[in-house]
Protein backbone atom coordinates (compact mmCIF):
# COMPACT_ATOMS: atom_id res chain seq x y z
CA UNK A 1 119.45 117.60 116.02
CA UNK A 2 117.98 115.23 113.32
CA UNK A 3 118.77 112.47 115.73
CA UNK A 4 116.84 114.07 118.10
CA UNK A 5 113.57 114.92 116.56
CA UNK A 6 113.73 111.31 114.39
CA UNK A 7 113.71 109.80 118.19
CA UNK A 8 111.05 112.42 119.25
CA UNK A 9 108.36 110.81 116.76
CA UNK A 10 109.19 107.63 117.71
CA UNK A 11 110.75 106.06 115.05
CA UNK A 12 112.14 102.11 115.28
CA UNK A 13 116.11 103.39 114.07
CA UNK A 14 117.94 100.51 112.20
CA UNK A 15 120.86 98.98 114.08
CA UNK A 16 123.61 99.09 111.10
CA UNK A 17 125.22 102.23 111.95
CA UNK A 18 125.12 103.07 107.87
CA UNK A 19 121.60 102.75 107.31
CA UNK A 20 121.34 105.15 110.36
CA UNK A 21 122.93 107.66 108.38
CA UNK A 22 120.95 107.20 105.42
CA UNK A 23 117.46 107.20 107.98
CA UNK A 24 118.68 110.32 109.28
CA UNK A 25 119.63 111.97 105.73
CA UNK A 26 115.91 111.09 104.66
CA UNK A 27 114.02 111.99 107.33
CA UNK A 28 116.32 115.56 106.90
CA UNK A 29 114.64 115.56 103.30
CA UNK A 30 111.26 114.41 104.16
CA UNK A 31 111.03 117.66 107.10
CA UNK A 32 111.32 120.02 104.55
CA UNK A 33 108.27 121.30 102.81
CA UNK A 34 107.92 119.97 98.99
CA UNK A 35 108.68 123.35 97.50
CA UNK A 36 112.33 123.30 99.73
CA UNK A 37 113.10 120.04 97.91
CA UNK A 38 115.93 119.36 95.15
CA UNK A 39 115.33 118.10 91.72
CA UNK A 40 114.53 114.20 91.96
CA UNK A 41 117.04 111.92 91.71
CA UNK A 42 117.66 108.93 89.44
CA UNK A 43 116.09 105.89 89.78
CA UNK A 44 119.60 104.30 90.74
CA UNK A 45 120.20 107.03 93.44
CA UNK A 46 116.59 106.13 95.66
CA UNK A 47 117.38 104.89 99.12
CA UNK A 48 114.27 102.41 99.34
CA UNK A 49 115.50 101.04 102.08
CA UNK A 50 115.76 104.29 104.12
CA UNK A 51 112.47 105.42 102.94
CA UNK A 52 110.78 102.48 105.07
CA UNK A 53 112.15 104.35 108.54
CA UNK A 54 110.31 107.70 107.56
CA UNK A 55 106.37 108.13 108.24
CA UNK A 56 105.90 112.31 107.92
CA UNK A 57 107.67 114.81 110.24
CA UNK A 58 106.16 117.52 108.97
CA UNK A 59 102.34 116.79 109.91
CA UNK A 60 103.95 114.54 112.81
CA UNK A 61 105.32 118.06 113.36
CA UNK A 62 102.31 119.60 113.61
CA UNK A 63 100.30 116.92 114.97
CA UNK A 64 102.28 117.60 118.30
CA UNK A 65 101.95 121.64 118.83
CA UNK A 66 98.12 120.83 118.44
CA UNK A 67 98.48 118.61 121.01
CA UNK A 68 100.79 121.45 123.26
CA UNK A 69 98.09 123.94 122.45
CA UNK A 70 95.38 121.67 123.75
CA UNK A 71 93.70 121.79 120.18
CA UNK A 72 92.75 118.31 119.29
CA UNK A 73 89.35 118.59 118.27
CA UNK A 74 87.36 116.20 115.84
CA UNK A 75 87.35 118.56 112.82
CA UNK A 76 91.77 118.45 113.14
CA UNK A 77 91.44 120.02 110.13
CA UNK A 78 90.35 123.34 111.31
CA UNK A 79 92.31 123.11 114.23
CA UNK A 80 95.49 122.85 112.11
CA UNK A 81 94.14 126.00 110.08
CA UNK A 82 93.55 128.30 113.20
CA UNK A 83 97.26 127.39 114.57
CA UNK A 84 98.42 128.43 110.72
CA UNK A 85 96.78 131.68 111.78
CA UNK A 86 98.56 132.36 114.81
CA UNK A 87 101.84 131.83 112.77
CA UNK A 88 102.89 128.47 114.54
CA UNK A 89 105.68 126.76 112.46
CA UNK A 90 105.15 123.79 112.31
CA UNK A 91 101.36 124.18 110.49
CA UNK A 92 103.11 127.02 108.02
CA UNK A 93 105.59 124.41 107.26
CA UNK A 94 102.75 121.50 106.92
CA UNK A 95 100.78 123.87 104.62
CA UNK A 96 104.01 125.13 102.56
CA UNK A 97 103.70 121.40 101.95
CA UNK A 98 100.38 120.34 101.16
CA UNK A 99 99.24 123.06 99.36
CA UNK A 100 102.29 123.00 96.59
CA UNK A 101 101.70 122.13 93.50
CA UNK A 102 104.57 120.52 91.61
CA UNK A 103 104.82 121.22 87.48
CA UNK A 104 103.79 117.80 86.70
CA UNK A 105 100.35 118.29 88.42
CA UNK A 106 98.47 119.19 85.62
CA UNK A 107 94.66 119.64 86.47
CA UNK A 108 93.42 119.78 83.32
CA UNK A 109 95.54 116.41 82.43
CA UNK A 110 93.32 115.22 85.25
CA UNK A 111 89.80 115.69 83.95
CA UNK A 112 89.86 112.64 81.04
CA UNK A 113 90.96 109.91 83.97
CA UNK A 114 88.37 111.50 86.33
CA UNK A 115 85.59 110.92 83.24
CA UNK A 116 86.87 107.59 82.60
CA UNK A 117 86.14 106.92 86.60
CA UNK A 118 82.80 108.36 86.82
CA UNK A 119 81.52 106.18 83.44
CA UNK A 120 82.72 103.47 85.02
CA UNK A 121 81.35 102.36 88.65
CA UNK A 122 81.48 98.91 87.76
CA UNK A 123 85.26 98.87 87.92
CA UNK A 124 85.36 101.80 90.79
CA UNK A 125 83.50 99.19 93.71
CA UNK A 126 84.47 96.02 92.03
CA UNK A 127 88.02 97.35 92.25
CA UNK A 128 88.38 97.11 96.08
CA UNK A 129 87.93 93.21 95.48
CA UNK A 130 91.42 93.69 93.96
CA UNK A 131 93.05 96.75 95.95
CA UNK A 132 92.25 96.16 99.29
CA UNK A 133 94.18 92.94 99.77
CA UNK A 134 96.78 94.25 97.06
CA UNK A 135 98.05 96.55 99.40
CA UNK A 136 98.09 93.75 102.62
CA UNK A 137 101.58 92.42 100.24
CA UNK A 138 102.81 95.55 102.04
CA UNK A 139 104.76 94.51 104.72
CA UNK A 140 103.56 97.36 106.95
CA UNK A 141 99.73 97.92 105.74
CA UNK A 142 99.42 93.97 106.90
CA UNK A 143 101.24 94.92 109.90
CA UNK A 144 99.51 98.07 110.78
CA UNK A 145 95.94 96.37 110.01
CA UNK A 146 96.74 93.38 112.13
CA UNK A 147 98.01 96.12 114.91
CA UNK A 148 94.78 98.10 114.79
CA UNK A 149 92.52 95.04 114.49
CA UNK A 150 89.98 97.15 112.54
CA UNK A 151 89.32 94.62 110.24
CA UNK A 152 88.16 91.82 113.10
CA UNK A 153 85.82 93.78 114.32
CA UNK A 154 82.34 92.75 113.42
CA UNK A 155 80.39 95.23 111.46
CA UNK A 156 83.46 97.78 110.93
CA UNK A 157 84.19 96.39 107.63
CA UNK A 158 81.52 98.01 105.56
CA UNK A 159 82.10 101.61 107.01
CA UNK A 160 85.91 101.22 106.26
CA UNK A 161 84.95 100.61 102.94
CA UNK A 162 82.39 103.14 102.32
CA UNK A 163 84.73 105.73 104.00
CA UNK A 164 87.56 104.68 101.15
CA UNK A 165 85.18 104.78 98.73
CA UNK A 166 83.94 108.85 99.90
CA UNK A 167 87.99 109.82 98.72
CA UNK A 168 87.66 108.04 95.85
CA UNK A 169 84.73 109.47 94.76
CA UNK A 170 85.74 113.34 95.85
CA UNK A 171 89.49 112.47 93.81
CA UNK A 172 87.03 112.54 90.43
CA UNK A 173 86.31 115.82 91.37
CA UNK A 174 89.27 117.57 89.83
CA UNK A 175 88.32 121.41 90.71
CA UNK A 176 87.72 120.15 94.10
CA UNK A 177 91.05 118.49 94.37
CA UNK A 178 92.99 121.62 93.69
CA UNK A 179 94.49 122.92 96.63
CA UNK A 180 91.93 124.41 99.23
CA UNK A 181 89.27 122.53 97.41
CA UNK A 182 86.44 120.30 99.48
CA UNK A 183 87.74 116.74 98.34
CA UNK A 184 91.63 117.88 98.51
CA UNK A 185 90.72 118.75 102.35
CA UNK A 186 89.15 114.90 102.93
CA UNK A 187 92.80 113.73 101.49
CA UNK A 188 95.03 115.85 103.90
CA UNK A 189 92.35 114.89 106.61
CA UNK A 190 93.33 111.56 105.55
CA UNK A 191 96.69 112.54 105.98
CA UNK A 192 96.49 113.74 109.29
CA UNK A 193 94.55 110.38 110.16
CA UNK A 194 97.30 107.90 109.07
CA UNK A 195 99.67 110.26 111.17
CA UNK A 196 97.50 109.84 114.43
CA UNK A 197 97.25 106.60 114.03
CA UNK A 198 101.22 106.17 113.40
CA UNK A 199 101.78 107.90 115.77
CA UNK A 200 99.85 106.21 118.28
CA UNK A 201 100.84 103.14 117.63
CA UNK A 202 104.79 104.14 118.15
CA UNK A 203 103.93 105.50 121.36
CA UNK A 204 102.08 102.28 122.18
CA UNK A 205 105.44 100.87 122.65
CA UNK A 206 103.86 97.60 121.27
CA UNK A 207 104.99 97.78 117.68
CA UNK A 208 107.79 95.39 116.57
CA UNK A 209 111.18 96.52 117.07
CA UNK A 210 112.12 94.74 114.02
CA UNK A 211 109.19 95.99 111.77
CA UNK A 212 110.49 99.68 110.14
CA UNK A 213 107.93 102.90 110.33
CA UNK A 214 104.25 102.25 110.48
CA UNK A 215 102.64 104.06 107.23
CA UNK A 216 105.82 104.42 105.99
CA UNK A 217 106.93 106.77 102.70
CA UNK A 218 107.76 103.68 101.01
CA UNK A 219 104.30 101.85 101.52
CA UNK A 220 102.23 105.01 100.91
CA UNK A 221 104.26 105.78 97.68
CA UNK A 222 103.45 102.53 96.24
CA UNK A 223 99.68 103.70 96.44
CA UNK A 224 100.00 105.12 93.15
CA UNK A 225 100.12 101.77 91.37
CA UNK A 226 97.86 100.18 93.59
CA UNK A 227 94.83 103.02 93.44
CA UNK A 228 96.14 104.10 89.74
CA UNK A 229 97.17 102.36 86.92
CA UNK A 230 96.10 98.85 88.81
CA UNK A 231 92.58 100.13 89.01
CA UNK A 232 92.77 101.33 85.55
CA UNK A 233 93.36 97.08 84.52
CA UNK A 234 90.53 95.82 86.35
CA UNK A 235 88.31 98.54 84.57
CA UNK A 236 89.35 97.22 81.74
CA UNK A 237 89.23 93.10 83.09
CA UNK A 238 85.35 94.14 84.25
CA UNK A 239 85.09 95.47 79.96
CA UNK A 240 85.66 98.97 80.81
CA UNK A 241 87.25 101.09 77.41
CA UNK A 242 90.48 102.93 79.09
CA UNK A 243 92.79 104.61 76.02
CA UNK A 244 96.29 105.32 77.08
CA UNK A 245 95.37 109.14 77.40
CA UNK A 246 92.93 107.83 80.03
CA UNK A 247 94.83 105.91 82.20
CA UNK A 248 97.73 108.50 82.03
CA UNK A 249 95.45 110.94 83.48
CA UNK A 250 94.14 108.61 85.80
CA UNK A 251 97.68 107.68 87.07
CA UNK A 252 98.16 111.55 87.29
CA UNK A 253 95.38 111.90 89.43
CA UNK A 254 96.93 109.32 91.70
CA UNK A 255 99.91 110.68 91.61
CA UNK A 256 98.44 113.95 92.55
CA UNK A 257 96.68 112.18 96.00
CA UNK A 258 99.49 110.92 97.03
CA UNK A 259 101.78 114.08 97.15
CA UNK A 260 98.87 115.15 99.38
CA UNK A 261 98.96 112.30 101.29
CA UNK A 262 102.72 113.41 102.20
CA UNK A 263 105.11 111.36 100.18
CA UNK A 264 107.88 113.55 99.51
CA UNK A 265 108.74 113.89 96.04
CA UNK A 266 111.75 111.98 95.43
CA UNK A 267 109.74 109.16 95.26
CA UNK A 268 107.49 110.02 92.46
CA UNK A 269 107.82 110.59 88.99
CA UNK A 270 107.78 113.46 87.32
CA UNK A 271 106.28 112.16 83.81
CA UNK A 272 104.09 109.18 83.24
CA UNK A 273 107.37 107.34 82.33
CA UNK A 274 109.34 108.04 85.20
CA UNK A 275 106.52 106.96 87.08
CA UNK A 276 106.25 103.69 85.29
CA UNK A 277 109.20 102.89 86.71
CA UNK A 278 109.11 103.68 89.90
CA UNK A 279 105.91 101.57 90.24
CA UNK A 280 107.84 98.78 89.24
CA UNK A 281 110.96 99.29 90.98
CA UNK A 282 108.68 100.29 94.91
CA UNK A 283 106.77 96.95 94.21
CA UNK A 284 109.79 94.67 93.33
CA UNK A 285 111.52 95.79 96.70
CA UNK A 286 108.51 96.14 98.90
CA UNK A 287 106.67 92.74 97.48
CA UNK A 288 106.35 90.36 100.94
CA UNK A 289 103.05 88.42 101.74
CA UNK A 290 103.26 87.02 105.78
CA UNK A 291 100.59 85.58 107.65
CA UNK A 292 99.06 88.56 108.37
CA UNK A 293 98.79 89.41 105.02
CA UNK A 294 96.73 86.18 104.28
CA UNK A 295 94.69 86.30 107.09
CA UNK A 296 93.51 90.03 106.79
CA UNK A 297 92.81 88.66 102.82
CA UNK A 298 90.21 86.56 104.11
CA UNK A 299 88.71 88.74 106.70
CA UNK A 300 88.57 91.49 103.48
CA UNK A 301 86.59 88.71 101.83
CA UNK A 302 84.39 87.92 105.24
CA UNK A 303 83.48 91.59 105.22
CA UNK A 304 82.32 92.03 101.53
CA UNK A 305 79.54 89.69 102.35
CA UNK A 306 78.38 92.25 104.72
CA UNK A 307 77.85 94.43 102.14
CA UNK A 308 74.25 93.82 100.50
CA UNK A 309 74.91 95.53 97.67
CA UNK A 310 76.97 92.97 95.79
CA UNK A 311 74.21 90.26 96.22
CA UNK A 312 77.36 87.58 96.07
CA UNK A 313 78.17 84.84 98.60
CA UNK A 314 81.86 84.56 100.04
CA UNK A 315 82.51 81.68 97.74
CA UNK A 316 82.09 84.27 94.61
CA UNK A 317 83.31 87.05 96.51
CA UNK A 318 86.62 85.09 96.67
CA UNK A 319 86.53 83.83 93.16
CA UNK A 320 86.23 87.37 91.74
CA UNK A 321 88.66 88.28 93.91
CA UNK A 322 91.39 85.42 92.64
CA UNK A 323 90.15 87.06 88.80
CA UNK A 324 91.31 90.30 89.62
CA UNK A 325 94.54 89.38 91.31
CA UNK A 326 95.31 87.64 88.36
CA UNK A 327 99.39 87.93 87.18
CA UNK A 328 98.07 89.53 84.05
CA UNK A 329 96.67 92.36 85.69
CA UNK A 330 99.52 93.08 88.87
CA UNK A 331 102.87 94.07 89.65
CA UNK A 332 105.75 92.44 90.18
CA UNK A 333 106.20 90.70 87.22
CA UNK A 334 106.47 86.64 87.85
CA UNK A 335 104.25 87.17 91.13
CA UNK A 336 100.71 85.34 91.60
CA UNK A 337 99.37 87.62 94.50
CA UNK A 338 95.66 85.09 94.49
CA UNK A 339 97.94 82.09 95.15
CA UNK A 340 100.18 83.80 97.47
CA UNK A 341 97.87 85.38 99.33
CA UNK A 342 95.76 81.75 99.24
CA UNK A 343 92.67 83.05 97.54
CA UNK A 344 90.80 79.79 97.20
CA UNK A 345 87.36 79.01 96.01
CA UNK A 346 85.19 76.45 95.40
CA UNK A 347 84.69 74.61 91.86
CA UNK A 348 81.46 75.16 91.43
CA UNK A 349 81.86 79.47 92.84
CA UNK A 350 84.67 79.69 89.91
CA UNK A 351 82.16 78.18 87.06
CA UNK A 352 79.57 80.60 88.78
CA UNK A 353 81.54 83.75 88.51
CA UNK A 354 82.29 83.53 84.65
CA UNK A 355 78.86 84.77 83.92
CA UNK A 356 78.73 86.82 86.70
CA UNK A 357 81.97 88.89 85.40
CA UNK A 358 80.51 88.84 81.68
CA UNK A 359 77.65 90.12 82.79
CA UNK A 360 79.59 92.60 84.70
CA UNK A 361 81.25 93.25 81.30
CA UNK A 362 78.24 94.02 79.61
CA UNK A 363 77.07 96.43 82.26
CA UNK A 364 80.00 98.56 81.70
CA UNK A 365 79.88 98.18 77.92
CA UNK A 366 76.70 99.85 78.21
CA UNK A 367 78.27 103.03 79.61
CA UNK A 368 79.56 103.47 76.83
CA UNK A 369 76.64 104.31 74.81
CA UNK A 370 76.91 107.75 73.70
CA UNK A 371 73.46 109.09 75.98
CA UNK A 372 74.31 106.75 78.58
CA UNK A 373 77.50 108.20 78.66
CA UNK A 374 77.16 111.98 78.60
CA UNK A 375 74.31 111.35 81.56
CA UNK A 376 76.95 109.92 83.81
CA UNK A 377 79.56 112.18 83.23
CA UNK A 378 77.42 114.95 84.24
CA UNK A 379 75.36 113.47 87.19
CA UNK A 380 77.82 110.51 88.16
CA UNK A 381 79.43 112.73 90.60
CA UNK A 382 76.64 113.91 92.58
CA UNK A 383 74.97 110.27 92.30
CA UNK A 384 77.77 108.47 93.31
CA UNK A 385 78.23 110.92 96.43
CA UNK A 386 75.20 110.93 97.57
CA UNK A 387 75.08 106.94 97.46
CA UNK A 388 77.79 106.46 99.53
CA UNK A 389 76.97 108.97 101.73
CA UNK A 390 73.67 107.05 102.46
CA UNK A 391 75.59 104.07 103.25
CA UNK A 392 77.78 106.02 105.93
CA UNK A 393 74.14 107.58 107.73
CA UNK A 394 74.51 110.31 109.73
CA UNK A 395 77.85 109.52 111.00
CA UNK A 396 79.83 111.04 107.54
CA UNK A 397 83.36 110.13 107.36
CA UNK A 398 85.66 112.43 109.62
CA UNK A 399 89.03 110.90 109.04
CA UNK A 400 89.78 111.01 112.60
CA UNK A 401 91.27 108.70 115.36
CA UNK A 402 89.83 108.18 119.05
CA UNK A 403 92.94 110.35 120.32
């Protein structure tokens, strides 16, 4: 049966007959909803291997009776809410799972990392420079992104990044991330998006045979050092104040997002510890930078110059870029993810962007000023919303795929 629904989602399945087995025994974990799942195992006892096969049956699961039902609308969202109501399976099983809330997710843990992100939009935009190609030494984001070609198409790069930035924004807002909340439903529309576009690009029959899951748990798991404790070190290279208590809620908060983003919870942590090393562990195994990776580096960099807000040239875009994927600041240990991914810039753009980043130091010394301060923390929300929402016009940020 579990070889039968594994092959009904399309899944690439592994030719060693063992890791078959394994694939099969993980996707039979990952099809359960979260509160259905054992205690985590150890460190020692993760299959990260498997985990690569396994995208997520459950709103895979549900992504195909709204398709039998003839329900896909734009807002999938609702959709998936009014087949809940009829009793369908599949979307009681997808909401069992996205609306628990494991022990660890304390919401009042998460309130001092979401202040420390508000008072600190320096290091919030800056830190795509950073992210964005941090996650291309993914095997399957640089795969998926080079699949999808959004990146090469002209003018798409400043909505993508304006659309990451709206769930970023909504994740400070901790009351709204609770389940039911408005920015917890962006992040399981989110959800739903990845599996569309998984999905679609399994059926395309186009994907590599010898590539494993698009979106897999694995990748998507290894979001929480990418978008969490990573983000928390270029605040703090940009001359943002982060103390530990800080970036342990922020890392919460991350870890948080990406339990609703569907990563089962074997492969998180259930204290700040565990989670530590996890990070480290997910990015030793899952570290690979291809060709694709590089070249969707430099288109990243192209499309930052289409975004007038940074008043910065490629050259300096790149140069900040190489600062922030500095070894000092990144996982794995021993890694150089600027040289690897051949971040280059010119001699004169690197002298250049020395005063640029202490100036960009300064400006986020400034917030902490004690007025300066309390101001953002109780309008930085709002401001920063409405910004970006600006930016997107009237087409807002739906989270949905063509199909």
């Amino acid at each position: 049966m579990q070889f039968e629904q594994y092959n009904k989602f399309g899944y690439v399945m592994p030719d060693n007959e063992l890791l078959q087995q394994r694939v099969l025994k993980a996707f039979e974990i990952a099809s359960k909803p979260a509160p259905n799942h054992a205690a985590q195992s150890s460190l020692k006892d993760i299959d990260l291997e498997a985990w690569q096969y396994i995208g997520d049956p459950l709103a895979e699961a549900l992504i195909f009776e709204l398709r039998a039902h003839n329900m896909m609308s734009r807002d999938i969202y609702g959709a998936a809410r009014l087949l809940q109501a009829e009793g369908n399976l599949a979307a009681n099983n997808f909401f069992a799972d996205v609306e628990f809330v494991p022990e660890w997710a304390d919401f009042e843990q998460m309130r001092l990392g979401a202040k420390m992100g508000l008072r600190n939009p320096i290091g919030l935009f800056f830190g795509l420079h950073g992210a964005l190609p941090y996650t291309y030494t993914y095997p399957n984001v640089a795969n998926v992104m080079a699949f999808t070609g959004r990146l090469d198409k002209k003018g798409d790069f400043p909505r993508r990044f304006w659309e990451t930035a709206t769930g970023f924004i909504g994740a400070f807002d901790v009351d709204g991330m609770k389940p039911l909340g408005k920015s917890w439903q962006v992040w399981v529309r989110i959800r739903l998006m990845h599996t569309m576009v998984r999905m679609g690009i399994l059926k395309s029959g186009r994907w590599k045979s010898d590539c494993t899951t698009p979106i897999d748990q694995l990748t998507t798991a290894g979001g929480v050092y990418v978008f969490g404790q990573y983000r928390v070190n270029i605040v703090k290279a940009l001359g943002g104040k982060v103390s530990d208590a800080e970036a342990d809620s922020y890392d919460l908060m991350w870890r948080w997002i990406t339990r609703v983003l569907g990563v089962v919870p074997e492969l998180l942590g259930q204290t700040n510890e565990e989670q530590q090393a996890l990070d480290k562990l997910i990015h030793e195994y899952s570290y690979t930078v291809n060709t694709g990776s590089v070249e969707l580096t430099q288109a990243m960099i192209n499309g930052l110059t289409e975004i007038p807000h940074f008043l910065l040239s490629r050259d300096l875009h790149a140069a900040i870029v190489k600062y922030l994927l500095s070894p000092q600041y990144t996982l794995p240990a021993g890694k150089n993810l600027a040289h690897d991914l051949q971040v280059n810039s010119s001699v004169w753009a690197k002298i250049l962007a020395q005063p640029i980043i202490g100036s960009l130091k300064i400006s986020s010394k400034a917030t902490q000023l004690p007025i300066i301060r309390n101001v953002i923390e109780r309008y930085g929300q709002a401001t920063l919303e409405a910004f970006i929402h600006k930016q997107l016009g009237e087409n807002k940020a739906d989270y949905r795929t063509k199909n």
